[in-house]
Protein backbone atom coordinates (compact mmCIF):
# COMPACT_ATOMS: atom_id res chain seq x y z
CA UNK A 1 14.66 -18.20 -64.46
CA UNK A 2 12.85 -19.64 -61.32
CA UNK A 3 12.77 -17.89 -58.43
CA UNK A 4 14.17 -18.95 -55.43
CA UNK A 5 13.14 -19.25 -51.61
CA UNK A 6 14.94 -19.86 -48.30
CA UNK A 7 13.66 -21.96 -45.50
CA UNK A 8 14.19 -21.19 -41.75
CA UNK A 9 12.39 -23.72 -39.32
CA UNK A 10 12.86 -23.10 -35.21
CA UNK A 11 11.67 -26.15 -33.50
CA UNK A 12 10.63 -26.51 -29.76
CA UNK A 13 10.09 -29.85 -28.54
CA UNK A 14 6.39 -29.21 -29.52
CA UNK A 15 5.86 -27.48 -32.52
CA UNK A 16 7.98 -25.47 -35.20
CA UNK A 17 7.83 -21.85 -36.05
CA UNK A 18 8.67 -21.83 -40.22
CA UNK A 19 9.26 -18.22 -42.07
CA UNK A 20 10.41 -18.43 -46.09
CA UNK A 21 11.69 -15.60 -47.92
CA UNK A 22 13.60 -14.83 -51.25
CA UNK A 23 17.40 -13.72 -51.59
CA UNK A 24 16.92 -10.25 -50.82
CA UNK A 25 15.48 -10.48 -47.21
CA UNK A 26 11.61 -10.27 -48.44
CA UNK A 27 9.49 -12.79 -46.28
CA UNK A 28 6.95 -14.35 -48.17
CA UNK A 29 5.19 -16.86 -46.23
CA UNK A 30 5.51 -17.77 -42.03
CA UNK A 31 2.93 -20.55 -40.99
CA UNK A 32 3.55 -23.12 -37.35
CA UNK A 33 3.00 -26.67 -37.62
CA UNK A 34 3.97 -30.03 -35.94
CA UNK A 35 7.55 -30.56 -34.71
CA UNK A 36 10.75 -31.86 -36.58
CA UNK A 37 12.24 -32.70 -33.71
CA UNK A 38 13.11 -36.81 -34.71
CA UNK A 39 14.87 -36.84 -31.75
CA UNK A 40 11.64 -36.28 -29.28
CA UNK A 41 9.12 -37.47 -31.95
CA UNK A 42 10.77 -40.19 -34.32
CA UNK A 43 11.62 -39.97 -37.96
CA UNK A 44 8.53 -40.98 -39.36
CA UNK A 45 6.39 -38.00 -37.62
CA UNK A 46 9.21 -35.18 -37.97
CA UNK A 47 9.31 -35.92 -41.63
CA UNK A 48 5.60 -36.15 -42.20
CA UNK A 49 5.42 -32.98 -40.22
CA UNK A 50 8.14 -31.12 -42.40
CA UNK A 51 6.11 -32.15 -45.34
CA UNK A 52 2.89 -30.44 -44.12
CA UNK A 53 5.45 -27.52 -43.94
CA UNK A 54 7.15 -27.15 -46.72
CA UNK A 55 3.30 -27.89 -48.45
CA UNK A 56 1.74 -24.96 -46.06
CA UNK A 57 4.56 -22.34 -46.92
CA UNK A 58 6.32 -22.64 -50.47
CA UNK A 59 4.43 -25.54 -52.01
CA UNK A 60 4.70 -29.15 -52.62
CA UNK A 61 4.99 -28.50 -56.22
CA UNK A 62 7.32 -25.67 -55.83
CA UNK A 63 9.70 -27.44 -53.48
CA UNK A 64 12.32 -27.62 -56.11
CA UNK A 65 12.31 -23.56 -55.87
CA UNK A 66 14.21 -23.95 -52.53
CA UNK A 67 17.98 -22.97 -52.60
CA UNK A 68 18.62 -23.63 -48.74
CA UNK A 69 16.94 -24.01 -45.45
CA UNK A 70 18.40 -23.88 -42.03
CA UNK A 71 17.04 -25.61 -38.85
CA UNK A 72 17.32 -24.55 -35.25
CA UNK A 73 16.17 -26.39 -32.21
CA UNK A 74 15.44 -25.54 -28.92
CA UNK A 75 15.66 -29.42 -27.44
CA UNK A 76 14.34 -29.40 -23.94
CA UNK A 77 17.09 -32.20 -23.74
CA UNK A 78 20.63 -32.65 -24.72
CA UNK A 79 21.27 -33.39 -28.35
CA UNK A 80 25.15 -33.64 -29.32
CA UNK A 81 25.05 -33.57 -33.13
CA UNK A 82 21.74 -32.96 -35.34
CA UNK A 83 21.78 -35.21 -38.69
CA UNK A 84 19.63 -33.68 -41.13
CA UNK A 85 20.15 -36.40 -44.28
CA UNK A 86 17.46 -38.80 -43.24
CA UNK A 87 14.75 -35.92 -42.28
CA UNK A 88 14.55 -34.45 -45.88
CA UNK A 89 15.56 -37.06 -48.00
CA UNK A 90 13.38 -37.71 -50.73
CA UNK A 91 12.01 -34.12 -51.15
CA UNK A 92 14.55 -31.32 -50.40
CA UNK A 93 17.34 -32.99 -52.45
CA UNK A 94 18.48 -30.30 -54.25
CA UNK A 95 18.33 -27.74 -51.33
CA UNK A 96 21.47 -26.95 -49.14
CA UNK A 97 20.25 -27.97 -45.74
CA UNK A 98 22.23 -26.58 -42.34
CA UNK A 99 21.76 -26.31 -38.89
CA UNK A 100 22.08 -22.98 -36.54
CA UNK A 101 22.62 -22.64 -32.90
CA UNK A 102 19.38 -21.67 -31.36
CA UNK A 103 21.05 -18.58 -29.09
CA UNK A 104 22.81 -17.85 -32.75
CA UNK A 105 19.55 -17.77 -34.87
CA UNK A 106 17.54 -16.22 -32.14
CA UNK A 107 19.99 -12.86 -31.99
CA UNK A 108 20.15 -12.93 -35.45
CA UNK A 109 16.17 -12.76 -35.91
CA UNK A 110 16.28 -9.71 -33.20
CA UNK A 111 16.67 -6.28 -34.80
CA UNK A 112 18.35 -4.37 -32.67
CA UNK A 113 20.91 -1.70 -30.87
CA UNK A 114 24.23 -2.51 -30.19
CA UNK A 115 22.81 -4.50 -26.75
CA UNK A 116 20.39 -7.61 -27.86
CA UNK A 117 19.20 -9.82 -25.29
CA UNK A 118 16.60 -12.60 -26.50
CA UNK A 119 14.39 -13.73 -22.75
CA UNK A 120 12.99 -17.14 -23.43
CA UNK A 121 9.96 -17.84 -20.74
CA UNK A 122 8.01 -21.37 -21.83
CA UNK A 123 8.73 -24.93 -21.14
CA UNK A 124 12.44 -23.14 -19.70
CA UNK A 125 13.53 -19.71 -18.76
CA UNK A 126 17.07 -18.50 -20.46
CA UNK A 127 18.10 -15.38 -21.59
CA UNK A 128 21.06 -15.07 -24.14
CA UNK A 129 22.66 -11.84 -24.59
CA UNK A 130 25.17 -10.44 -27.24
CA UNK A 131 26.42 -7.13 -27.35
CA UNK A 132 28.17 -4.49 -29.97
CA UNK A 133 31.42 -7.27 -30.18
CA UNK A 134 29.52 -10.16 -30.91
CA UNK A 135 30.33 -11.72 -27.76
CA UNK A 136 27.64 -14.09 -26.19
CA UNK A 137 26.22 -14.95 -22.78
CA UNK A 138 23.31 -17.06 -21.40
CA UNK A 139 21.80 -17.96 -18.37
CA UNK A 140 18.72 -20.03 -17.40
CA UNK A 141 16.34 -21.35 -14.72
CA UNK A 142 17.26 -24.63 -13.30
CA UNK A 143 14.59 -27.12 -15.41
CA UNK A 144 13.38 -28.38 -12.22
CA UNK A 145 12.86 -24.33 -10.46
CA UNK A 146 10.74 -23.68 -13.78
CA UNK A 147 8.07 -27.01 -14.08
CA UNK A 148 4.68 -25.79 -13.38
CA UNK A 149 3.63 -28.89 -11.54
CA UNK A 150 6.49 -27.69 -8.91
CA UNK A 151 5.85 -24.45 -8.58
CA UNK A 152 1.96 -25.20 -8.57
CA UNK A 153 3.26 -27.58 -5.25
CA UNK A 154 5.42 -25.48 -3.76
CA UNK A 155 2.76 -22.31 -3.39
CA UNK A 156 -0.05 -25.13 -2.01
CA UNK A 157 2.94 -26.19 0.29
CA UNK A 158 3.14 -22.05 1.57
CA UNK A 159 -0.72 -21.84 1.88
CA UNK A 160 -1.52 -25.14 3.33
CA UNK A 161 -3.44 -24.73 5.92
CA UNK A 162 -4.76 -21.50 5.49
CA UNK A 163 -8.18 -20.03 5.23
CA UNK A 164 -7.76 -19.22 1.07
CA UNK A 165 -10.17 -22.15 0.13
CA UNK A 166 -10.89 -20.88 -3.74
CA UNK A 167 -7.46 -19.66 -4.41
CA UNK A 168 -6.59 -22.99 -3.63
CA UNK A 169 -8.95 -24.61 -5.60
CA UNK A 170 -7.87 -22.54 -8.29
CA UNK A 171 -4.45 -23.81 -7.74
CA UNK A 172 -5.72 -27.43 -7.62
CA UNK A 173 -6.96 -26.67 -11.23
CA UNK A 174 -4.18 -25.29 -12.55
CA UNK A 175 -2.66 -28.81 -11.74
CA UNK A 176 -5.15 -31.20 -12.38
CA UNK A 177 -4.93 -29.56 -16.59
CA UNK A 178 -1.01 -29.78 -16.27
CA UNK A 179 -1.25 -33.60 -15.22
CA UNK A 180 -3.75 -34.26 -18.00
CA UNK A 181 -1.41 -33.38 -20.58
CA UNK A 182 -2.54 -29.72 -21.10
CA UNK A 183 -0.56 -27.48 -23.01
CA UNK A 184 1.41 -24.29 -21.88
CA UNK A 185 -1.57 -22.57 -23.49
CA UNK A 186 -3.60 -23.55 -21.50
CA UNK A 187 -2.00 -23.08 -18.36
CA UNK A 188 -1.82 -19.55 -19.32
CA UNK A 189 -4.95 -19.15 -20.26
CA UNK A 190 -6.66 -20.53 -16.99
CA UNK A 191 -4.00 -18.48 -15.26
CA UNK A 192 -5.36 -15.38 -16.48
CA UNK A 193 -8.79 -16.37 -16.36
CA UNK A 194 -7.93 -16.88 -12.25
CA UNK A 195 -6.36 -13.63 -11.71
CA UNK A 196 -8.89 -11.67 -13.63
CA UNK A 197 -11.51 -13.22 -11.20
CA UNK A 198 -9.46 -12.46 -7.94
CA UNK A 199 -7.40 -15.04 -7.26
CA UNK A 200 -4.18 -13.74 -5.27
CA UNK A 201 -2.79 -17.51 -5.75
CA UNK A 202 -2.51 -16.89 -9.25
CA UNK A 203 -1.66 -13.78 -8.76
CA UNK A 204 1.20 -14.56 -6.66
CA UNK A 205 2.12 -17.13 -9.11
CA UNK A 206 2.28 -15.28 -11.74
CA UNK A 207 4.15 -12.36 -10.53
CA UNK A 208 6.64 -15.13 -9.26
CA UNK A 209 7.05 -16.36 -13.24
CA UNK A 210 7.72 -12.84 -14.01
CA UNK A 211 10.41 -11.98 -11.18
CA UNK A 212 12.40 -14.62 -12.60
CA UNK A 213 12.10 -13.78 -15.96
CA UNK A 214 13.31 -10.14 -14.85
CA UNK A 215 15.81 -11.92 -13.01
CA UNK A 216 18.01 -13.30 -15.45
CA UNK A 217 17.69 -10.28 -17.43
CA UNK A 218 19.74 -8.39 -14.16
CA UNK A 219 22.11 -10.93 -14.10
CA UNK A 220 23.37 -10.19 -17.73
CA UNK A 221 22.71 -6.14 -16.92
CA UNK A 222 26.27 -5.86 -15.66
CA UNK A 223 27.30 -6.94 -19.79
CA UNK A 224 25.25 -4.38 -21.02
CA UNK A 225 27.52 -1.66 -22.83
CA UNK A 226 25.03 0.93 -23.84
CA UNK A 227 21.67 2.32 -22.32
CA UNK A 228 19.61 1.18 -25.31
CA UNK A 229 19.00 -2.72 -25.00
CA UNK A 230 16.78 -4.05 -27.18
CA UNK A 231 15.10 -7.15 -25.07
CA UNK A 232 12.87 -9.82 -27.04
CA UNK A 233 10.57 -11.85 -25.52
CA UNK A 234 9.56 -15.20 -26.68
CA UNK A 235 7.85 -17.89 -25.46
CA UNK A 236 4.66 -19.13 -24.00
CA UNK A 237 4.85 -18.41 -20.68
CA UNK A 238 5.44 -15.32 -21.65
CA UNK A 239 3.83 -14.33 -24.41
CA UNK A 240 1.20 -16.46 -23.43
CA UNK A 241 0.15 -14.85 -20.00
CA UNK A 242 -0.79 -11.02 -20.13
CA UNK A 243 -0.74 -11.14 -16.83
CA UNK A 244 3.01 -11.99 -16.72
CA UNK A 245 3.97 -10.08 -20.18
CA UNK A 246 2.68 -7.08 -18.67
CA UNK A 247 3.95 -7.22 -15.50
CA UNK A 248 7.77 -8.27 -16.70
CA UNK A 249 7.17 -4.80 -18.99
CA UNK A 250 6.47 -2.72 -16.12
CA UNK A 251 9.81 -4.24 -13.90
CA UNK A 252 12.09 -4.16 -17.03
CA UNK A 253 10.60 -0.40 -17.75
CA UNK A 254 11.70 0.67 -13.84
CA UNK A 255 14.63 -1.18 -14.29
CA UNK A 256 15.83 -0.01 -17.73
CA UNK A 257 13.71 3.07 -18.31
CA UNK A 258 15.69 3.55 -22.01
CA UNK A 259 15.46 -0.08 -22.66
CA UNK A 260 13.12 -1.14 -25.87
CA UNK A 261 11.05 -4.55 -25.02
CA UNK A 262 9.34 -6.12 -28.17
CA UNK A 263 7.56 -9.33 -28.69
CA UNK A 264 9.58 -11.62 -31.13
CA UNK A 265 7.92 -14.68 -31.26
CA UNK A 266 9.42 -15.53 -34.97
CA UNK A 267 13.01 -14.50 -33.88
CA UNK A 268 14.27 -18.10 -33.97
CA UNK A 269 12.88 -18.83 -37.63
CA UNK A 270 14.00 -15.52 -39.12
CA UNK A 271 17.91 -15.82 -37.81
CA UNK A 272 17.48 -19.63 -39.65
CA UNK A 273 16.47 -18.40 -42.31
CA UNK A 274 18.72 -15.41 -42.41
CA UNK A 275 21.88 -18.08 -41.93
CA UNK A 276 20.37 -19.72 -44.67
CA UNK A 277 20.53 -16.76 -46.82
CA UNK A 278 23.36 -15.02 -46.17
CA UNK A 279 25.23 -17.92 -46.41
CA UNK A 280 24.68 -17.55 -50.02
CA UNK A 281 24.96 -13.66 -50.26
CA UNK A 282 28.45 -13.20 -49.20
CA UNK A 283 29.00 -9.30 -49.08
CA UNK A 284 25.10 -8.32 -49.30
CA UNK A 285 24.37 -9.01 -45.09
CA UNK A 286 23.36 -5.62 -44.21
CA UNK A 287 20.79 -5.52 -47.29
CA UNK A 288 19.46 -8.49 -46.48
CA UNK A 289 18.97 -7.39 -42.44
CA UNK A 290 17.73 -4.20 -43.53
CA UNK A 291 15.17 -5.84 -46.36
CA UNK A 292 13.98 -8.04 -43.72
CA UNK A 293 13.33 -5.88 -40.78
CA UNK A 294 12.07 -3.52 -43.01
């Protein structure tokens, strides 16, 4: 009898996190690649992109070996209704395709306590927090509070004037890589390489990233209904940024001195594939979770 895989893909605008695993909750292959987001890229390149997936993870040949695979998008934008048909026509006929809230799949991908809260810090901050009940909650930066190019602006607006010439250069550097087209990567990277050579701009910057991160993660403390949360951190910004990773893991740690912080930037693409699965294995979820996380 052929064996058979489950598919979870968690998309971002910009490129899609993909983890594949068997009934039981074994992974057996995670691998990133271009976006499926048709939506922001077209048809044509999400498809051709879900190809070079689906090749990079299970196989083209062993496509047929897929019983399901679940989607879940993070759209920078707002997106009513997700049609899945036209993406994997042609090649995933045979596999039951569905589509998972991104807050959903992102909990779900989380092992944790009986407090979960998943803190998103790249192209957007949000946190979304569930606790022992099941019951969900999320918050987020205003888009426009959270662009670099504004917040780059808005600290050369404070300093204008005076006598921090390289900082502001620095600053001016930061922007110019944004405006060409630069990735989050390497906005982080440059930010780090600043602050590690003195910079206080960046420094401030950066410390101003992490406040709000920290932030949101107060406003949903009043939910909390244990002493234990378990707080995930995805993201480029940061997971991106030591700087800022380390520096939200010292304010939660004051904050929450019981709390446990982990990095979970596959979260999204294990609760999709997860839904996938125990979709199928009705009265085997907490086998599954435990095979997984295990």
């Amino acid at each position: 009898m052929e064996r058979k895989f489950f598919l979870g893909i968690a998309d971002n605008d910009l490129f899609a996190s993909v983890v594949v695993g068997d009934p039981s909750g074994k992974v057996i292959a995670t691998s990133v690649g271009g976006s499926v987001n048709y939506h922001y890229w077209g048809l044509e390149q999400a498809r051709a992109n879900l190809m070079d997936l689906v090749h990079q993870t299970v196989g083209w040949d062993r496509r047929a070996s897929l019983a399901g695979a679940c989607f879940t998008y993070k759209a920078d934008f707002a997106v009513t209704e997700w049609k899945m048909p036209d993406l994997v026509s042609g090649f995933l006929e045979g596999t039951d395709v569905m589509v998972e809230d991104f807050a959903t799949s992102s909990l779900l991908g989380m092992h944790g306590g009986e407090d979960r809260l998943f803190l998103v810090g790249g192209h957007s901050g949000l946190a979304v927090f569930e606790d022992s009940t099941g019951r969900q909650l999320q918050t987020r930066q205003e888009a426009l509070m959270w662009n670099p190019i504004m917040r780059l602006n808005s600290k050369l607006q404070e300093v204008a004037g005076v006598d921090r010439n390289q900082c502001v250069e620095d600053l001016l550097y930061l922007k110019s890589q944004i405006a060409l087209g630069k990735g989050l990567g390497v906005f982080t990277d440059i930010l780090d390489q600043r602050v590690s050579q003195g910079s206080s701009l960046a420094l401030e910057v950066a410390y101003e990233l992490a406040y709000d991160l920290v932030q949101m993660v107060t406003s949903m403390s009043a939910h909390f209904r244990g002493l234990e949360p378990v707080i995930g951190l995805y993201g480029q910004i940061l997971l991106g940024s030591q700087t800022i990773r380390t520096r939200v893991h010292h304010l939660l740690s004051l904050l929450f001195p019981q709390c446990r912080i982990v990095d979970v930037p596959l979260a999204p693409a294990k609760g999709a594939y997860l839904s996938s699965v125990l979709t199928r294995r009705s009265g085997f979820e907490q086998e599954v979770i435990t095979n997984l996380f295990n």
